[in-house]
N, C-alpha and C. Protein backbone atom coordinates (compact mmCIF):
# COMPACT_ATOMS: atom_id res chain seq x y z
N UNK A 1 2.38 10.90 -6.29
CA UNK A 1 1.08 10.51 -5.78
C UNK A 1 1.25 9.37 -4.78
N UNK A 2 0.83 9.55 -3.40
CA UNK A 2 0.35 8.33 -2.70
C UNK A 2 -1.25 7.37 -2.59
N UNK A 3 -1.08 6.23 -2.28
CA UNK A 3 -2.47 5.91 -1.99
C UNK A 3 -3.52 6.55 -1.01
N UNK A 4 -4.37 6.83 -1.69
CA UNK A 4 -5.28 7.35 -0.31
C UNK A 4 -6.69 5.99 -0.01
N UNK A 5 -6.62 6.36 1.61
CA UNK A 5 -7.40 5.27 2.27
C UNK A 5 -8.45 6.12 3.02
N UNK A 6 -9.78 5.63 3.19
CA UNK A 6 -11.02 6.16 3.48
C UNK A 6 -11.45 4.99 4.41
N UNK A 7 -11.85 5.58 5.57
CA UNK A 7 -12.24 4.82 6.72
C UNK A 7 -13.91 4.41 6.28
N UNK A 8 -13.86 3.23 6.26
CA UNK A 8 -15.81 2.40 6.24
C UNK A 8 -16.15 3.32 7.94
N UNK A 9 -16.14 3.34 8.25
CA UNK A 9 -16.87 3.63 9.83
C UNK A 9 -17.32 4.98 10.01
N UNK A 10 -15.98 5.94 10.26
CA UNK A 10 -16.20 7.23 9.79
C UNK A 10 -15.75 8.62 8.98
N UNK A 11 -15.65 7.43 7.67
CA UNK A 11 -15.52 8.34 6.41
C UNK A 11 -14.40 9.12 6.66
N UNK A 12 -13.09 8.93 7.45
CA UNK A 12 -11.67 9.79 7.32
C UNK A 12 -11.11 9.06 6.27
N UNK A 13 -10.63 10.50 5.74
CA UNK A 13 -9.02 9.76 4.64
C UNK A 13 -7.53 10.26 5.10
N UNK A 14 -7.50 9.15 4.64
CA UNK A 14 -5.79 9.12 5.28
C UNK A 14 -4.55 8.90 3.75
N UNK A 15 -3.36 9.07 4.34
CA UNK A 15 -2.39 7.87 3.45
C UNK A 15 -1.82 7.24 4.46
N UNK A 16 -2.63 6.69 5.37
CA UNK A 16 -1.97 5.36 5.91
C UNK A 16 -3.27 4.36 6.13
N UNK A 17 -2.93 3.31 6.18
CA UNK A 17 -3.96 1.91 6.01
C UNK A 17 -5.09 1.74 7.30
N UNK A 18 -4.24 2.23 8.28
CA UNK A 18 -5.10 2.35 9.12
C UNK A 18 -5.73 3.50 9.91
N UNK A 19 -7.16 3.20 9.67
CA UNK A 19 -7.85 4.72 10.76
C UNK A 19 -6.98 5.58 11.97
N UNK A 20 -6.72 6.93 12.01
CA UNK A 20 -5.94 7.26 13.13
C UNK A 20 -7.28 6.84 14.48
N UNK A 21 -8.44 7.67 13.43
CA UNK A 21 -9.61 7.68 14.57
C UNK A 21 -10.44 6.28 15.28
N UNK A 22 -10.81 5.56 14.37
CA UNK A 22 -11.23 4.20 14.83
C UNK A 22 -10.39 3.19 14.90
N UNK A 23 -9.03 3.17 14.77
CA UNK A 23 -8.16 2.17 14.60
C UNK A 23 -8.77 1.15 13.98
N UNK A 24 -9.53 1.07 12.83
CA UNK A 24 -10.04 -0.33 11.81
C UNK A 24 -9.12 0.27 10.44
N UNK A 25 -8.73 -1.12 9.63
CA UNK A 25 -8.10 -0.99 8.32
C UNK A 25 -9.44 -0.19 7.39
N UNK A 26 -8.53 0.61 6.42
CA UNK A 26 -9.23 1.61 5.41
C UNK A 26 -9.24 0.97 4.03
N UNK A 27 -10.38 1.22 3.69
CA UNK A 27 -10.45 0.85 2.08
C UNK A 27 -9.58 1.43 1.19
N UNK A 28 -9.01 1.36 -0.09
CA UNK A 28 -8.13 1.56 -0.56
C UNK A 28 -9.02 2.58 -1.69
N UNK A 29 -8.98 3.87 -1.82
CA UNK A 29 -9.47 4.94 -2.52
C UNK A 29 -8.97 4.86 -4.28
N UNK A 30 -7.33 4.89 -3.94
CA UNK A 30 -6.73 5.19 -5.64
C UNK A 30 -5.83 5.98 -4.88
N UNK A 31 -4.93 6.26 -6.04
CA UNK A 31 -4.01 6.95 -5.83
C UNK A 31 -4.63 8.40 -5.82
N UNK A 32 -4.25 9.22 -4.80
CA UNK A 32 -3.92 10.48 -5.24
C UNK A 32 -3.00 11.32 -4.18
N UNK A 33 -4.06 12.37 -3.48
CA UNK A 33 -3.27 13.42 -3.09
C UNK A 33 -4.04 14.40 -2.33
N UNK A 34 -3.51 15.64 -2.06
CA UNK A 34 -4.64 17.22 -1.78
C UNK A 34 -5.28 17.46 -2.15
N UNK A 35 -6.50 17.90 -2.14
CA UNK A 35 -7.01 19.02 -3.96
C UNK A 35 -6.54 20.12 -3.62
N UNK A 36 -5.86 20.88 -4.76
CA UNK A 36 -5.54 21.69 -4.88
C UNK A 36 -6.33 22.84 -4.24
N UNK A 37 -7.49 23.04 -4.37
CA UNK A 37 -8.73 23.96 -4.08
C UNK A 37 -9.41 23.93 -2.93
N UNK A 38 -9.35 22.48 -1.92
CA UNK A 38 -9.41 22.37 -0.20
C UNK A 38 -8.55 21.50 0.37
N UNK A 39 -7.87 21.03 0.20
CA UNK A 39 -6.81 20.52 0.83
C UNK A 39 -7.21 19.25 1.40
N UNK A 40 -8.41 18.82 0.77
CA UNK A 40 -8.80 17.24 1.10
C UNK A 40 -7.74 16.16 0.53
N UNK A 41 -8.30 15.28 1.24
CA UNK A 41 -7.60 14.06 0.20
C UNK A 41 -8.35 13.57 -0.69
N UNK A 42 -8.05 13.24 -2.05
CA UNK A 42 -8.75 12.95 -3.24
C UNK A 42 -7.78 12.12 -4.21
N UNK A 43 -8.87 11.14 -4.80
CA UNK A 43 -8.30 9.85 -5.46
C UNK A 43 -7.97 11.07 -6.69
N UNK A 44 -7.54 10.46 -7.77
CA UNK A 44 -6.76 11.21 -9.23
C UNK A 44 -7.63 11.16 -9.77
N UNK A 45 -8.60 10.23 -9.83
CA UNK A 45 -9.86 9.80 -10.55
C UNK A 45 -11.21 11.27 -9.90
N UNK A 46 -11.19 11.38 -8.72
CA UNK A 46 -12.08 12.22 -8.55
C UNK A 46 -11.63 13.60 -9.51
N UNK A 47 -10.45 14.11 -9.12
CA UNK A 47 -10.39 15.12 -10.09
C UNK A 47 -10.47 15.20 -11.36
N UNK A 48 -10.29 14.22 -12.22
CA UNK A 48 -10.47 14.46 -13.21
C UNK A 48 -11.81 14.82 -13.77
N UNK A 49 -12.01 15.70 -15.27
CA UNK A 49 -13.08 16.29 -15.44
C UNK A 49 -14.06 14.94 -16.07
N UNK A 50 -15.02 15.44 -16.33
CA UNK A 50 -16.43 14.63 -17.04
C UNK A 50 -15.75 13.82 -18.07
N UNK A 51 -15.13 13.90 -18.95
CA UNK A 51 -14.43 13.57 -19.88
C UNK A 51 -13.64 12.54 -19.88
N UNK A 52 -13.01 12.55 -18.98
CA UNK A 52 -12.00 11.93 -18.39
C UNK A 52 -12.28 10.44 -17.47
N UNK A 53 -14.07 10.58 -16.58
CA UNK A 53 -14.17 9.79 -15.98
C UNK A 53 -14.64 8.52 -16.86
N UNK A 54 -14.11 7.16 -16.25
CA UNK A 54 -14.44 5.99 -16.88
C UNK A 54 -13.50 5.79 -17.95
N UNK A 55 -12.27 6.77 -18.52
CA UNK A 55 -11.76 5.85 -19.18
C UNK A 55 -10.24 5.05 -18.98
N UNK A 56 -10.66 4.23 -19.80
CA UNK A 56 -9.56 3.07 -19.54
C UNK A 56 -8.21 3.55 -19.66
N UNK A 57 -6.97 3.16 -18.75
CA UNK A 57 -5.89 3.28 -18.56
C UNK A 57 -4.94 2.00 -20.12
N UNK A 58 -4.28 2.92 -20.93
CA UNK A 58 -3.94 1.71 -21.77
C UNK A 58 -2.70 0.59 -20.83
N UNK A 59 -3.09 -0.75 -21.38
CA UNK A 59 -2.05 -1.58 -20.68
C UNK A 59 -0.66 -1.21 -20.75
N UNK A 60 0.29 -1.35 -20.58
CA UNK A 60 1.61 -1.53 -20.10
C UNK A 60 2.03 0.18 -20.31
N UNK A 61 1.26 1.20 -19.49
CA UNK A 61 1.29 2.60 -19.74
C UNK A 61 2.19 2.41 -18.35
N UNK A 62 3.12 3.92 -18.29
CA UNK A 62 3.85 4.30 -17.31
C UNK A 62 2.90 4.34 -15.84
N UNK A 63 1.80 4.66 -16.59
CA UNK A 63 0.84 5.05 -15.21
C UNK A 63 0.37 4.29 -14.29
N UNK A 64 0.03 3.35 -15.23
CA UNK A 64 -0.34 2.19 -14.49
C UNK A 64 0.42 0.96 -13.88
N UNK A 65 1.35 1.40 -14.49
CA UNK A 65 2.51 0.37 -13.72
C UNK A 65 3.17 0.87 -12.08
N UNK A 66 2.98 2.49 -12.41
CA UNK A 66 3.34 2.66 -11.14
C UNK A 66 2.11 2.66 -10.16
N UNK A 67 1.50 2.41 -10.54
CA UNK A 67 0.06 2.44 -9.88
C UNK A 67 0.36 0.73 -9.00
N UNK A 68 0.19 -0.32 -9.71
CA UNK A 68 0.65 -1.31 -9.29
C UNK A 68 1.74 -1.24 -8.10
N UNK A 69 2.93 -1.00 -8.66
CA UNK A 69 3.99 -0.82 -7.81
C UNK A 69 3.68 -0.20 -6.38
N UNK A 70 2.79 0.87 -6.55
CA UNK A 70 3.10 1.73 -5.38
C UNK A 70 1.96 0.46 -4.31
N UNK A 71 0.50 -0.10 -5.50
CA UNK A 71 0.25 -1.01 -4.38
C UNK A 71 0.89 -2.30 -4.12
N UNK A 72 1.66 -2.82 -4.57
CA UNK A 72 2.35 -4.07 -4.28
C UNK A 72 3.41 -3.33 -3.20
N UNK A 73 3.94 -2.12 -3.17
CA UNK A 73 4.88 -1.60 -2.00
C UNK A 73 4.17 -1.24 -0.77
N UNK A 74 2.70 -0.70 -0.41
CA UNK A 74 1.77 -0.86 0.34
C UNK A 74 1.43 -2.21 1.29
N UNK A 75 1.78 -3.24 0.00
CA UNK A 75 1.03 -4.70 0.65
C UNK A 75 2.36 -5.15 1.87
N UNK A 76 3.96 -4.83 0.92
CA UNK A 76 4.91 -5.34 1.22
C UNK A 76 4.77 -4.49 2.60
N UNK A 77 4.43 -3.22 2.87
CA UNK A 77 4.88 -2.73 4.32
C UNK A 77 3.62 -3.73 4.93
N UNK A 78 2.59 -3.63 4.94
CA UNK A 78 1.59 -4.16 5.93
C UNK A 78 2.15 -5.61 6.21
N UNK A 79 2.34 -6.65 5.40
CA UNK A 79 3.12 -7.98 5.28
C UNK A 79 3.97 -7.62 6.23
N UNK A 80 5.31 -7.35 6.17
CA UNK A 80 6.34 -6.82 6.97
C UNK A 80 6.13 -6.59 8.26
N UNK A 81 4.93 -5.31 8.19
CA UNK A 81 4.04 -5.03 9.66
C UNK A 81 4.18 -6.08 10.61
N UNK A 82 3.02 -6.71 10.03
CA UNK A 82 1.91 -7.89 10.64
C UNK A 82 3.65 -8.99 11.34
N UNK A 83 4.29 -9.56 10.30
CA UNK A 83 5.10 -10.26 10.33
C UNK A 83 6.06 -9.89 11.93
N UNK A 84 6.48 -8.68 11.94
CA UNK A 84 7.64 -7.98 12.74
C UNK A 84 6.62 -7.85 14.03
N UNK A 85 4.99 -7.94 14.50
CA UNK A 85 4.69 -8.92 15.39
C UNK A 85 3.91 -9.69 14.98
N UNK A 86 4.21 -10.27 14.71
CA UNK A 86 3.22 -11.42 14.88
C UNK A 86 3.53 -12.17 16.17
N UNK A 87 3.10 -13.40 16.56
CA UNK A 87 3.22 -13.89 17.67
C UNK A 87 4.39 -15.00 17.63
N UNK A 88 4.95 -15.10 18.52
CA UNK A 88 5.85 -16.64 18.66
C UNK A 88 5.50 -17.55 17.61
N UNK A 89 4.22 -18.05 17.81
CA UNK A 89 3.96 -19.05 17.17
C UNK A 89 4.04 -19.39 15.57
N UNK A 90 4.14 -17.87 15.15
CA UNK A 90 4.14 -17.68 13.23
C UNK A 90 5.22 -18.32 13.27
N UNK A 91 6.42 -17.30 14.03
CA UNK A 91 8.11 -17.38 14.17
C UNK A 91 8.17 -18.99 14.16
N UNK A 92 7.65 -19.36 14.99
CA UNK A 92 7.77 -21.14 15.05
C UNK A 92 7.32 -22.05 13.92
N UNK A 93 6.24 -21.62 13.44
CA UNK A 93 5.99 -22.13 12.61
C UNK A 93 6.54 -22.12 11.17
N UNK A 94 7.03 -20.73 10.56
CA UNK A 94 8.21 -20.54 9.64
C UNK A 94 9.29 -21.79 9.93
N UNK A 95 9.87 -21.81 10.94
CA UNK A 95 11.03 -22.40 11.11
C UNK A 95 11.06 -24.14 11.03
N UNK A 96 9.71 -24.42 11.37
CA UNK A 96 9.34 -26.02 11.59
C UNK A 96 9.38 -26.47 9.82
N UNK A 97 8.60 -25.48 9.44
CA UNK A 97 8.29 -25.47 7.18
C UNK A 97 9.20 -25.20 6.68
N UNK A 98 10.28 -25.64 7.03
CA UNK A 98 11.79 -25.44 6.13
C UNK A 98 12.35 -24.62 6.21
N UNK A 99 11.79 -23.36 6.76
CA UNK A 99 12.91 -21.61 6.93
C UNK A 99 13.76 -22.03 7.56
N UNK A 100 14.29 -22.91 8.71
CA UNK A 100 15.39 -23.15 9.68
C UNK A 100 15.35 -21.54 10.30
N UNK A 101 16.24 -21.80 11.62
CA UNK A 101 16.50 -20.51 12.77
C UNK A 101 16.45 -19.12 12.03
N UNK A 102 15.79 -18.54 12.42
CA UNK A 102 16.06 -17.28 11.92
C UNK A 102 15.22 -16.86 9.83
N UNK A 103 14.52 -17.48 9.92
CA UNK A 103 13.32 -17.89 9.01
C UNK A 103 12.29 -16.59 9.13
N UNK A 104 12.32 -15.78 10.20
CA UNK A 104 11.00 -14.74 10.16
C UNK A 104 12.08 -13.42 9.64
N UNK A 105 13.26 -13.25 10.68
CA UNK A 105 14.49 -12.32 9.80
C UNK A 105 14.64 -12.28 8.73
N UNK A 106 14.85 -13.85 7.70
CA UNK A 106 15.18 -13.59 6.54
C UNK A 106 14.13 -13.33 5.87
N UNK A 107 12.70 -13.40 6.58
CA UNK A 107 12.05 -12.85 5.03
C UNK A 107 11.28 -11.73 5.41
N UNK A 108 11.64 -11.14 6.92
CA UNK A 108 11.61 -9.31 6.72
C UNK A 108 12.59 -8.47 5.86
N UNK A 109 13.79 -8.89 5.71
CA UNK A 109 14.99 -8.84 4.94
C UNK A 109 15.03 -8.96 3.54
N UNK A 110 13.96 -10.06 3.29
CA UNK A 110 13.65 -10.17 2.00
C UNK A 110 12.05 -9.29 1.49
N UNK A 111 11.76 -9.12 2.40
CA UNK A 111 10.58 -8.59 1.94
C UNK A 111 10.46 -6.35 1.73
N UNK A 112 11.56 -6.29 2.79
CA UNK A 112 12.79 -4.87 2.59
C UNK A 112 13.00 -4.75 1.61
N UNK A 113 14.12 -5.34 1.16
CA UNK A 113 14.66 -5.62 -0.27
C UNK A 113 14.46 -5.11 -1.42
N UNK A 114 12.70 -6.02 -1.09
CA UNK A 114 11.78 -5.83 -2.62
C UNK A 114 10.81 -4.45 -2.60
N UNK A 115 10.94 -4.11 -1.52
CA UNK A 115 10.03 -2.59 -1.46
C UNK A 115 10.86 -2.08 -1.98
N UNK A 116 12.64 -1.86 -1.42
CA UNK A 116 13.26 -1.02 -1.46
C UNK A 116 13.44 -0.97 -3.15
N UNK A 117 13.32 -1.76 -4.13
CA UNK A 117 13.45 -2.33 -5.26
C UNK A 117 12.43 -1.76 -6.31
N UNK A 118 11.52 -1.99 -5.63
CA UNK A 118 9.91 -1.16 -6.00
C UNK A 118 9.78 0.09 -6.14
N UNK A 119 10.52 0.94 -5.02
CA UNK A 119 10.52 2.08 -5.07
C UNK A 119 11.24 2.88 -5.71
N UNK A 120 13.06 2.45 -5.81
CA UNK A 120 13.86 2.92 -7.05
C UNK A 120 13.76 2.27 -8.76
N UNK A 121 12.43 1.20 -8.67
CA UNK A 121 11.90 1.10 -10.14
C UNK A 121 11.28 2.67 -10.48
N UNK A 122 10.36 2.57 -9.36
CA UNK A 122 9.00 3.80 -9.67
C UNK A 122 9.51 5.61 -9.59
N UNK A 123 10.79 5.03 -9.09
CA UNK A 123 11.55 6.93 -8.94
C UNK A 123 12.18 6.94 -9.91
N UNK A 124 13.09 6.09 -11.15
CA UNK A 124 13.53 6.26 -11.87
C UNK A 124 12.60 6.17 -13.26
């Protein structure tokens, strides 16, 4: 399952954060996927039956941990994003707050790392 994202403006879903069509950031849906039956995108929660909706996920369940993961690996790409441009001035400013030279590298490097970390938690 990936996250699916739904545009505020005009109601596209995606699995990426940002609108292809309006280029504005997307609200964060839930995890899901296709439906099987139209090939939309749909949170896990929509499919499930009457029964099913509203109830609680138990704590420290497989499910929900990867649920977490997959959004803390979401945040880490957009972070990363934003970071890899940001402007001169971030870069400068990292480096003045103790990072020393090369302060925006090490913590795209570090921030790699921990996706990459995230993701062979949630595959194994």
């Amino acid at each position: 399952m990936s996250v699916v994202w739904e545009c505020g403006s005009c109601g596209e879903r995606s699995f990426e954060r940002r609108c292809g069509e309006c280029n504005l950031f997307c609200s964060r849906i839930g995890a899901g996927g296709e439906c099987p039956a139209c090939s939309e995108l749909v949170a896990g929660a929509e499919l499930e039956g009457p029964a099913e909706m509203g109830r609680e996920t138990e704590p420290g369940t497989i499910g929900s941990g990867a649920l977490d993961a997959i959004e803390l690996g979401e945040i880490l790409d957009y972070v990363g994003e934003w970071l890899a441009d940001a402007p001169p001035a971030v870069t400068a400013s990292l480096e003045d707050h103790g990072g020393g030279p090369g302060a925006r590298d090490i913590l795209l490097d570090a921030l790699a790392r921990h996706r990459r970390a995230l993701i062979s938690t949630v595959a194994s």
